[in-house]
C-alpha atoms as a PDB file:
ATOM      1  CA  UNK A   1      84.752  72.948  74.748  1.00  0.00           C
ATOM      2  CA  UNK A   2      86.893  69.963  76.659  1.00  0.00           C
ATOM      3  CA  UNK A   3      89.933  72.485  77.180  1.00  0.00           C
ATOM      4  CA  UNK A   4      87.480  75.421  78.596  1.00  0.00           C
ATOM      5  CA  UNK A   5      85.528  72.569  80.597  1.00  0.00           C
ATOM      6  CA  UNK A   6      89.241  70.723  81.707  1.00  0.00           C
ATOM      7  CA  UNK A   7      90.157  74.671  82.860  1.00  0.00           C
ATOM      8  CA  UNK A   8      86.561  75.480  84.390  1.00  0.00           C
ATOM      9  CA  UNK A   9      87.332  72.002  86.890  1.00  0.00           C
ATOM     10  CA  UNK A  10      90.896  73.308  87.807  1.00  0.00           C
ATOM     11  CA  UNK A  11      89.901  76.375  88.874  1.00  0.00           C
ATOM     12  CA  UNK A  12      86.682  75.227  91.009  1.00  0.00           C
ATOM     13  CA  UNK A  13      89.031  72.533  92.711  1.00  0.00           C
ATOM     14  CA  UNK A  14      92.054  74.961  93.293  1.00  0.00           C
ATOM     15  CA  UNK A  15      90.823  78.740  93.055  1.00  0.00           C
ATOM     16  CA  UNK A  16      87.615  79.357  94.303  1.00  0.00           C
ATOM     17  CA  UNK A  17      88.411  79.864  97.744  1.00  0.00           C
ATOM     18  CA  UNK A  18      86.987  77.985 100.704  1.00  0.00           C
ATOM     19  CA  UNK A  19      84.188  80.595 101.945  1.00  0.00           C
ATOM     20  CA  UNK A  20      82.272  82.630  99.572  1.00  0.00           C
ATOM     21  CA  UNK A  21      82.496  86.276  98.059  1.00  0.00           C
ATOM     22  CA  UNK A  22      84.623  87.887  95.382  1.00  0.00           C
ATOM     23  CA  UNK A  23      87.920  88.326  97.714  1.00  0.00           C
ATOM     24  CA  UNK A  24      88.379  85.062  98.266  1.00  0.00           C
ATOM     25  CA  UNK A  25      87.472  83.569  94.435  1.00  0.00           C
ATOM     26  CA  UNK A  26      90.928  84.050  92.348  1.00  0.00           C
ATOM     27  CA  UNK A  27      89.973  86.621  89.576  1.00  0.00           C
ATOM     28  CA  UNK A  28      91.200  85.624  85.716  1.00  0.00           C
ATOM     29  CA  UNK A  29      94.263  87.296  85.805  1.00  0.00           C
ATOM     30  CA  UNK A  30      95.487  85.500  88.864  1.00  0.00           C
ATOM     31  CA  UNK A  31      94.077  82.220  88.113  1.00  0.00           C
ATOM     32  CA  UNK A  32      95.525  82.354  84.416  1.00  0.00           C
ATOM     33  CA  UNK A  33      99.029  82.766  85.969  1.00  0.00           C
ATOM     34  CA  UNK A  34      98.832  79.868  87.989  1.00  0.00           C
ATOM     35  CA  UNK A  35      96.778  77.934  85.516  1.00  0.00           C
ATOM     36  CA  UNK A  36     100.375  77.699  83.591  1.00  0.00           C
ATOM     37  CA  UNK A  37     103.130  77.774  86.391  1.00  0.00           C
ATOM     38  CA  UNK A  38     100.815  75.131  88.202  1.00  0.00           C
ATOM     39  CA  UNK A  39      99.279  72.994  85.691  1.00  0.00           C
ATOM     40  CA  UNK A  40     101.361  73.979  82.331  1.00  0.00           C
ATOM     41  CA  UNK A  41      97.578  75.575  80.718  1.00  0.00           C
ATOM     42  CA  UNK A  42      98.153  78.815  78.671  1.00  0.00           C
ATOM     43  CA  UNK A  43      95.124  80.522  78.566  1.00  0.00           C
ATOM     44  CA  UNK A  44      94.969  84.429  77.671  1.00  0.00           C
ATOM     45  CA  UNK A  45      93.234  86.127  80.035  1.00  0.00           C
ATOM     46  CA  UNK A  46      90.248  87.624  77.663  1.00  0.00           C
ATOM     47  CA  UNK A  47      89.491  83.970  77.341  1.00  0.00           C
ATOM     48  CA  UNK A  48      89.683  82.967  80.790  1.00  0.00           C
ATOM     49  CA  UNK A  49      87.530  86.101  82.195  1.00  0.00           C
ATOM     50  CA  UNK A  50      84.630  85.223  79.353  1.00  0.00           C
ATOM     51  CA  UNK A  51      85.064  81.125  80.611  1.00  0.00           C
ATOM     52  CA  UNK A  52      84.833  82.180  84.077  1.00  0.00           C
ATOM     53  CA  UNK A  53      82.077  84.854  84.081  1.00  0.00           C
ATOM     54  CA  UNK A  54      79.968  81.976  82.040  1.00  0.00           C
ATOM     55  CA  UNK A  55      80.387  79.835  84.428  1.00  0.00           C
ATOM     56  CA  UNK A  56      79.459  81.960  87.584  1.00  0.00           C
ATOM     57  CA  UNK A  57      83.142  82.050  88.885  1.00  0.00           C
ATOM     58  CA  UNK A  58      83.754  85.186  88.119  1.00  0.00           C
ATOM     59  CA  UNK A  59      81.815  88.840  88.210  1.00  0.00           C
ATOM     60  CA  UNK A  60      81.816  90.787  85.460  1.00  0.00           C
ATOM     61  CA  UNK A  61      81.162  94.300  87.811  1.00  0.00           C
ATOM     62  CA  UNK A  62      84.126  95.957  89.386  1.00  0.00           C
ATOM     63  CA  UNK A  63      83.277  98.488  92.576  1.00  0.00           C
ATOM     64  CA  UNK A  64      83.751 102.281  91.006  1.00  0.00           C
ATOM     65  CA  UNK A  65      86.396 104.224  94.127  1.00  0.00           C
ATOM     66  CA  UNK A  66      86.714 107.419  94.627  1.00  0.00           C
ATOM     67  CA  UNK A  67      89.035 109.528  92.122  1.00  0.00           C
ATOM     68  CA  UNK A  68      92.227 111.152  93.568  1.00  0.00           C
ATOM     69  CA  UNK A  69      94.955 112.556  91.169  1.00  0.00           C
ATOM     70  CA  UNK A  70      97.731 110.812  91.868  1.00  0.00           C
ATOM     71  CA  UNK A  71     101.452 112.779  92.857  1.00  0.00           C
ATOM     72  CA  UNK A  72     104.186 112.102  90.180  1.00  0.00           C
ATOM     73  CA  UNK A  73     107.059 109.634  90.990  1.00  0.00           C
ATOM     74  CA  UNK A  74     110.178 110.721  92.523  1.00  0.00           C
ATOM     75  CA  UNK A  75     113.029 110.436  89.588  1.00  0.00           C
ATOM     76  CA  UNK A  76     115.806 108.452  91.069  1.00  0.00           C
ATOM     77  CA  UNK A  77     115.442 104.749  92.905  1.00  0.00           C
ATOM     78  CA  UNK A  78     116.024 105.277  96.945  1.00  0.00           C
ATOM     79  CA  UNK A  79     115.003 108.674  96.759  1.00  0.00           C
ATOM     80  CA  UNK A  80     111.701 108.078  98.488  1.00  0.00           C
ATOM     81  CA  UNK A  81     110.400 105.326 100.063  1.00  0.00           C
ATOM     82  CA  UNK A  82     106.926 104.549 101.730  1.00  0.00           C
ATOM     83  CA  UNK A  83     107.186 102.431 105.110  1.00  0.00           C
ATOM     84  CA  UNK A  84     103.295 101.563 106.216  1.00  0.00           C
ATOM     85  CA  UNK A  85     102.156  97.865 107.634  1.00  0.00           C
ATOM     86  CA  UNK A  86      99.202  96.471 107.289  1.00  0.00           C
ATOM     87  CA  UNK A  87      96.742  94.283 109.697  1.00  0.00           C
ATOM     88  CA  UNK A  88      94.699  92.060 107.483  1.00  0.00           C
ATOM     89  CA  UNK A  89      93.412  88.166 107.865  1.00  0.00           C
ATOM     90  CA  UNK A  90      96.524  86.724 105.600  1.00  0.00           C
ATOM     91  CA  UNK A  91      96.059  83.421 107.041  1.00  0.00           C
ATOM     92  CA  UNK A  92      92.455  83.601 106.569  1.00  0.00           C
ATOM     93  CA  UNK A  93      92.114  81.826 109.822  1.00  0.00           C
ATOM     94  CA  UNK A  94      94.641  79.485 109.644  1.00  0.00           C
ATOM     95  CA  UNK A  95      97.331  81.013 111.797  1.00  0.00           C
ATOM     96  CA  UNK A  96      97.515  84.894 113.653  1.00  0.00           C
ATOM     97  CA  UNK A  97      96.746  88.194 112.169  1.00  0.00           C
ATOM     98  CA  UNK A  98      99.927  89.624 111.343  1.00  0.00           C
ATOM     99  CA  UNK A  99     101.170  92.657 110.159  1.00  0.00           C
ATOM    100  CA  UNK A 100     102.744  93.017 106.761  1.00  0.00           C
ATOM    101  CA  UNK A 101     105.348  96.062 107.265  1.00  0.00           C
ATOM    102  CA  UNK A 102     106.612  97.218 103.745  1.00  0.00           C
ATOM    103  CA  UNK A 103     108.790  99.608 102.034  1.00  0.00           C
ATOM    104  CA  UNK A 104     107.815 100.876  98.472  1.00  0.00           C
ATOM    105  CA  UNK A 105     110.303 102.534  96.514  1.00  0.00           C
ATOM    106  CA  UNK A 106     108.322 105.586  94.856  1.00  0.00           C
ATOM    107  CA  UNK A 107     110.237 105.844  91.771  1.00  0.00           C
ATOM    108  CA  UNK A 108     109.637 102.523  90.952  1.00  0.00           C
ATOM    109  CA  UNK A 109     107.331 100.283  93.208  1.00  0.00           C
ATOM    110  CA  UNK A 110     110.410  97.902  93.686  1.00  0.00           C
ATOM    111  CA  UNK A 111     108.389  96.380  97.142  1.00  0.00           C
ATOM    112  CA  UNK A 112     110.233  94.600 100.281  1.00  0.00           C
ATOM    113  CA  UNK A 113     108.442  93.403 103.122  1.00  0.00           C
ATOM    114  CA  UNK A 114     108.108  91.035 106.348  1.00  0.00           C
ATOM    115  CA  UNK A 115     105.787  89.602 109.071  1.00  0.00           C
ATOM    116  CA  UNK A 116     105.873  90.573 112.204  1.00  0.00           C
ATOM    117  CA  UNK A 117     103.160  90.193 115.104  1.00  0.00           C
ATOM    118  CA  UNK A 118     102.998  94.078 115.723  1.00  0.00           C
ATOM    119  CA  UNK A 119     104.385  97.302 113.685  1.00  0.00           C
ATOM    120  CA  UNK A 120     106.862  97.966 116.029  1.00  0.00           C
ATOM    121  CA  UNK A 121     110.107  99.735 116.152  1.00  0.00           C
ATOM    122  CA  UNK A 122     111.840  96.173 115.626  1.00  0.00           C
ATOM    123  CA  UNK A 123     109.946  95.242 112.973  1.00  0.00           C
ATOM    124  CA  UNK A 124     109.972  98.793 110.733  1.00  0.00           C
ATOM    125  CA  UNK A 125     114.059  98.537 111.447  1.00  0.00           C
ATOM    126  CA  UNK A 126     114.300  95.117 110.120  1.00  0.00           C
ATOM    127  CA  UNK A 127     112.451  95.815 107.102  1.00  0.00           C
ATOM    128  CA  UNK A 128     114.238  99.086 106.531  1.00  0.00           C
ATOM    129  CA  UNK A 129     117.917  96.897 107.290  1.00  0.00           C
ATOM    130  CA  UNK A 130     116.720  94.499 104.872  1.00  0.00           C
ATOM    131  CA  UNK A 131     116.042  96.990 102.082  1.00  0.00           C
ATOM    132  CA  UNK A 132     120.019  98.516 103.183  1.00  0.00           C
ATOM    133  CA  UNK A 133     121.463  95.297 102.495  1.00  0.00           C
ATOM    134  CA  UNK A 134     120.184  94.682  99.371  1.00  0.00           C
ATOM    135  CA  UNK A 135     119.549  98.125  97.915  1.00  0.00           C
ATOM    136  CA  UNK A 136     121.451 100.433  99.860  1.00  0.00           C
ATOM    137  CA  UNK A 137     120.519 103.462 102.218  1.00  0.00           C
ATOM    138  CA  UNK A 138     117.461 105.805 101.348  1.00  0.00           C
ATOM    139  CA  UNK A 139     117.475 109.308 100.832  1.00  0.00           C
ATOM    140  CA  UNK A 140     113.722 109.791 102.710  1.00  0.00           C
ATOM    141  CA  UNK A 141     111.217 107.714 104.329  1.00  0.00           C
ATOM    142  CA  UNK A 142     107.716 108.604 104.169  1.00  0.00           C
ATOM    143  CA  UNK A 143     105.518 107.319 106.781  1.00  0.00           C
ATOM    144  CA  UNK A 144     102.466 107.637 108.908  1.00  0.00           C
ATOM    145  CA  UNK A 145     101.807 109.668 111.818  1.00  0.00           C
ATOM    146  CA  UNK A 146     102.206 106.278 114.439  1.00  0.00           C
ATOM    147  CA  UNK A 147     104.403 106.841 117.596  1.00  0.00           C
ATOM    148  CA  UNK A 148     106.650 103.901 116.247  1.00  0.00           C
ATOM    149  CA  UNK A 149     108.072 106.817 113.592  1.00  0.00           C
ATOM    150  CA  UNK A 150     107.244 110.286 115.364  1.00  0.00           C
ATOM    151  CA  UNK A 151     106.490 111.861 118.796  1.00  0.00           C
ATOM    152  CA  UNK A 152     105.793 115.272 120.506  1.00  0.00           C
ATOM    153  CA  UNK A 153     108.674 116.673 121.642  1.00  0.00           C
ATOM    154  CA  UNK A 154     108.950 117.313 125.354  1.00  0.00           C
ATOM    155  CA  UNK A 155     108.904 120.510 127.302  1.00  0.00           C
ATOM    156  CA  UNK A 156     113.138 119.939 127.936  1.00  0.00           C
ATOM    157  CA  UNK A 157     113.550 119.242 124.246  1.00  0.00           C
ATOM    158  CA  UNK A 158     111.449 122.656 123.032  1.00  0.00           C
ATOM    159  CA  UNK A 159     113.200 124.647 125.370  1.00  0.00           C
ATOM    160  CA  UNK A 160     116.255 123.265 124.437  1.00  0.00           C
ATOM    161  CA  UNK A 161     115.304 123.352 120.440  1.00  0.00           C
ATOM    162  CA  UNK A 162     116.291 119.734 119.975  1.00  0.00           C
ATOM    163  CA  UNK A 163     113.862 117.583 117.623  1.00  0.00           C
ATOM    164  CA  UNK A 164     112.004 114.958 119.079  1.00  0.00           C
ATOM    165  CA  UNK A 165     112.824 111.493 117.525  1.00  0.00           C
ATOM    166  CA  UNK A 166     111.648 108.005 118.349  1.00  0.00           C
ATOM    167  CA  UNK A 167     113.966 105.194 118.906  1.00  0.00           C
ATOM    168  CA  UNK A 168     113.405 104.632 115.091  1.00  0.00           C
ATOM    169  CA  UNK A 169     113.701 108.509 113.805  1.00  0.00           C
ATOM    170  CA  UNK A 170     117.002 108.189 116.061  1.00  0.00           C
ATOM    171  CA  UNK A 171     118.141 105.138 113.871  1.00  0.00           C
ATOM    172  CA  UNK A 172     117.416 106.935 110.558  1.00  0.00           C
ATOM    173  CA  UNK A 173     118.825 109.852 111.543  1.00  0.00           C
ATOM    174  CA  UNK A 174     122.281 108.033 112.195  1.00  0.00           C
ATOM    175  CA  UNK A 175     121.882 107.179 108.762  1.00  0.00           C
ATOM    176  CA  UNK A 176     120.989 110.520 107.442  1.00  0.00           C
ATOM    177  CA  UNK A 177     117.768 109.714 106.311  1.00  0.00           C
ATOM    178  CA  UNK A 178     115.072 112.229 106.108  1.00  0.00           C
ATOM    179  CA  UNK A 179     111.938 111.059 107.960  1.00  0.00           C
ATOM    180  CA  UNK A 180     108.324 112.670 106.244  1.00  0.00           C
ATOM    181  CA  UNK A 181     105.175 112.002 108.188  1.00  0.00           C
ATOM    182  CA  UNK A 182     102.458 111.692 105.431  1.00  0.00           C
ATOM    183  CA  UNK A 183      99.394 113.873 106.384  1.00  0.00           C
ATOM    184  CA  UNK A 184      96.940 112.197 104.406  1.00  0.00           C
ATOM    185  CA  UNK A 185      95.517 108.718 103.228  1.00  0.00           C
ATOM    186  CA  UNK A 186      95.835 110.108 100.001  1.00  0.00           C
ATOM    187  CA  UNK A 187      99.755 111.055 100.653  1.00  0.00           C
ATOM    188  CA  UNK A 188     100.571 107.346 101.060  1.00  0.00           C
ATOM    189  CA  UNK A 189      98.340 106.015  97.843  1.00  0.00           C
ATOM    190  CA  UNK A 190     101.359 104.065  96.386  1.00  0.00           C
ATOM    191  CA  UNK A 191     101.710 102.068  99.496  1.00  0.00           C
ATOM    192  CA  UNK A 192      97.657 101.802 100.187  1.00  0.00           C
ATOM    193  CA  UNK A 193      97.315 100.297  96.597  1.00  0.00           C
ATOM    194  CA  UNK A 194     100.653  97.981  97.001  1.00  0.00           C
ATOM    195  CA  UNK A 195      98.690  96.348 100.218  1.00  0.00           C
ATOM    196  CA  UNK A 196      95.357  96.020  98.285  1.00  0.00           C
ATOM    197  CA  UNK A 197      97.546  94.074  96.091  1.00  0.00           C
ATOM    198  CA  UNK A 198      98.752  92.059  98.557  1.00  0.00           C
ATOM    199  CA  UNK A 199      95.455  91.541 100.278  1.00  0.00           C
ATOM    200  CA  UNK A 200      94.220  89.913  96.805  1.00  0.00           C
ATOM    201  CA  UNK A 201      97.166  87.972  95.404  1.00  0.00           C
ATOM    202  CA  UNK A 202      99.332  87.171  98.277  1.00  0.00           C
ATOM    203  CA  UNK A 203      96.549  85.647 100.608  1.00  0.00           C
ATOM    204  CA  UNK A 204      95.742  83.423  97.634  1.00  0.00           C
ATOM    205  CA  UNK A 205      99.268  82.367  97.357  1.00  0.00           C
ATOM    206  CA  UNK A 206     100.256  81.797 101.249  1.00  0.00           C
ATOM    207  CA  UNK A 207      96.521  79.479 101.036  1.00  0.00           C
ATOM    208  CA  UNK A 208      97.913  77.455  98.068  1.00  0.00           C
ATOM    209  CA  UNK A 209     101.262  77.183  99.945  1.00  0.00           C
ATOM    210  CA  UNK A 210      99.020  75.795 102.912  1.00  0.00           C
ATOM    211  CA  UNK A 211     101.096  78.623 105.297  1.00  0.00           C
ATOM    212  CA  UNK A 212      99.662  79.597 108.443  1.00  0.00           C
ATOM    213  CA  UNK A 213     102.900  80.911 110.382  1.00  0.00           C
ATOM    214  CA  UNK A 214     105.109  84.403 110.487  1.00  0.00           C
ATOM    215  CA  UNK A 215     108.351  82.275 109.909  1.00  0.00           C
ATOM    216  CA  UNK A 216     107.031  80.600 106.712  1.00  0.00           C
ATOM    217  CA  UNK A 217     105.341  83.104 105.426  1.00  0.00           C
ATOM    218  CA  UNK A 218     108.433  85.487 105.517  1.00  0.00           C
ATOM    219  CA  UNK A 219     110.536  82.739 103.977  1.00  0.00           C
ATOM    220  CA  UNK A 220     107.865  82.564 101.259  1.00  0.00           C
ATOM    221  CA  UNK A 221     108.018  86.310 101.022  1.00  0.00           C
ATOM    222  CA  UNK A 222     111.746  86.421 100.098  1.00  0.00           C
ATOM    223  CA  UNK A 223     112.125  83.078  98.334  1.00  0.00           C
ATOM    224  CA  UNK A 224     109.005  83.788  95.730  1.00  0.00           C
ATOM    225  CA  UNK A 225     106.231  85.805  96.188  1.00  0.00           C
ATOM    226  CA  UNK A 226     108.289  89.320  96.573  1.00  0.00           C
ATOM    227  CA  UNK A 227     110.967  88.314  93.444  1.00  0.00           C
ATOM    228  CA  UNK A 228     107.722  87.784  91.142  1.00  0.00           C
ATOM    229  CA  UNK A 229     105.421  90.609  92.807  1.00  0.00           C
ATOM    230  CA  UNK A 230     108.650  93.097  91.940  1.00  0.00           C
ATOM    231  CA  UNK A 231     108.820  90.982  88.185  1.00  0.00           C
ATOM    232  CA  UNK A 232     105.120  91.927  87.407  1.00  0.00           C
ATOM    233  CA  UNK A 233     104.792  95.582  89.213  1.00  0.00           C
ATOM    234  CA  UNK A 234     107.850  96.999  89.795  1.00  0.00           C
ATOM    235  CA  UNK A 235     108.365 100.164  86.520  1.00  0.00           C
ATOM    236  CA  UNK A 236     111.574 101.067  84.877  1.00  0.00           C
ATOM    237  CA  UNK A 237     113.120 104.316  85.557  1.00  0.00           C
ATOM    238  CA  UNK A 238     111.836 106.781  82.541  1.00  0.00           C
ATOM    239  CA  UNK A 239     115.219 108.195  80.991  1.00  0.00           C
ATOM    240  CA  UNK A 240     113.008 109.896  78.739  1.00  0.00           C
END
């Protein structure tokens, strides 16, 4: 009773979130991880989720989504990745609204990202040049239908049956990778889900870090949060 009551305190003074509603209230799995890496408390997670929905800090309901089968995983690592950003409030008021631009391997889920004001052609190549660097080129990218990736070709370029690139499709082209325009929500689930993920677990984290700029945050991104985000969600290759 004192441990679950010590544990109860910690998480109303530390994980609760400072407005109300379930998205900004850390849920048990979340709070149980940094119940030990913050305050050395090992508490399984069964336990935790029965403490909490006692004591009204938690919901025991979960929101029932629509159903989509999802497309296997490409075999090899760097076969396939998925290059989307995402607008959200990450610094719940505390700074601008940013856009996360990330790259999802789809063999894996091995996840890189970065801040940037805007999804621009800058900021997808940065993202992309920081994947190179540390993973090596791509065989495909699969992306959105936003001009930063594709355009209509012009009346010149049809006539002359050259392909019509953006400044970015020109840059992966020089690199030989193949550029896929998703034509679907659905097409770019792996991606979708990775930024509900961040939307939960890495707003929670930049709060506790008390960040509320691009530069931080991005140092954050590739000194932690991305290193133990790829630790908990990133899958093995099946050799089977």
């Amino acid at each position: 009773v004192a441990e679950e009551a010590g544990v109860l305190a910690l998480i109303r003074q530390h994980y609760t979130g400072p407005r109300e509603g379930c998205g900004a209230r850390f849920g048990p799995t979340l709070a149980a991880e940094h119940l030990w890496t913050d305050h050395g408390h090992v508490v399984p997670v069964p336990t935790l989720r029965r403490w909490m929905v006692r004591a009204g800090l938690w919901d025991r309901m979960r929101r029932a989504g629509p159903v989509h089968v999802r497309r296997p995983r490409r075999a090899a690592f760097g076969e396939l990745l998925q290059l989307d950003g995402s607008f959200h409030d990450w610094f719940e008021g505390r700074g601008p609204r940013p856009c996360l631009v990330a790259l999802i391997d789809d063999a894996t889920g091995e996840t890189l990202g970065r801040f940037a004001l805007e999804e621009t052609t800058w900021a997808a190549a940065g993202v992309l040049e920081a994947w190179i660097r540390k993973y090596g080129v791509p065989r495909a990218l699969y992306t959105d239908a936003k001009t930063v990736y594709v355009r209509e070709a012009t009346s010149l370029e049809l006539a002359a049956g050259y392909p019509a690139r953006t400044q970015f499709g020109q840059m992966c082209a020089r690199l030989g990778i193949e550029l896929i325009t998703a034509r679907s929500p659905q097409a770019k689930g792996r991606i979708e889900r990775n930024h509900g993920t961040n939307q939960d677990r890495l707003v929670k984290k930049l709060r506790l870090q008390g960040i509320a700029t691009i530069a931080a945050a991005n140092e954050f991104l590739q000194t932690s949060y991305l290193a133990s985000h790829n630790a908990r969600f990133a899958q093995p290759i099946d050799a089977g």
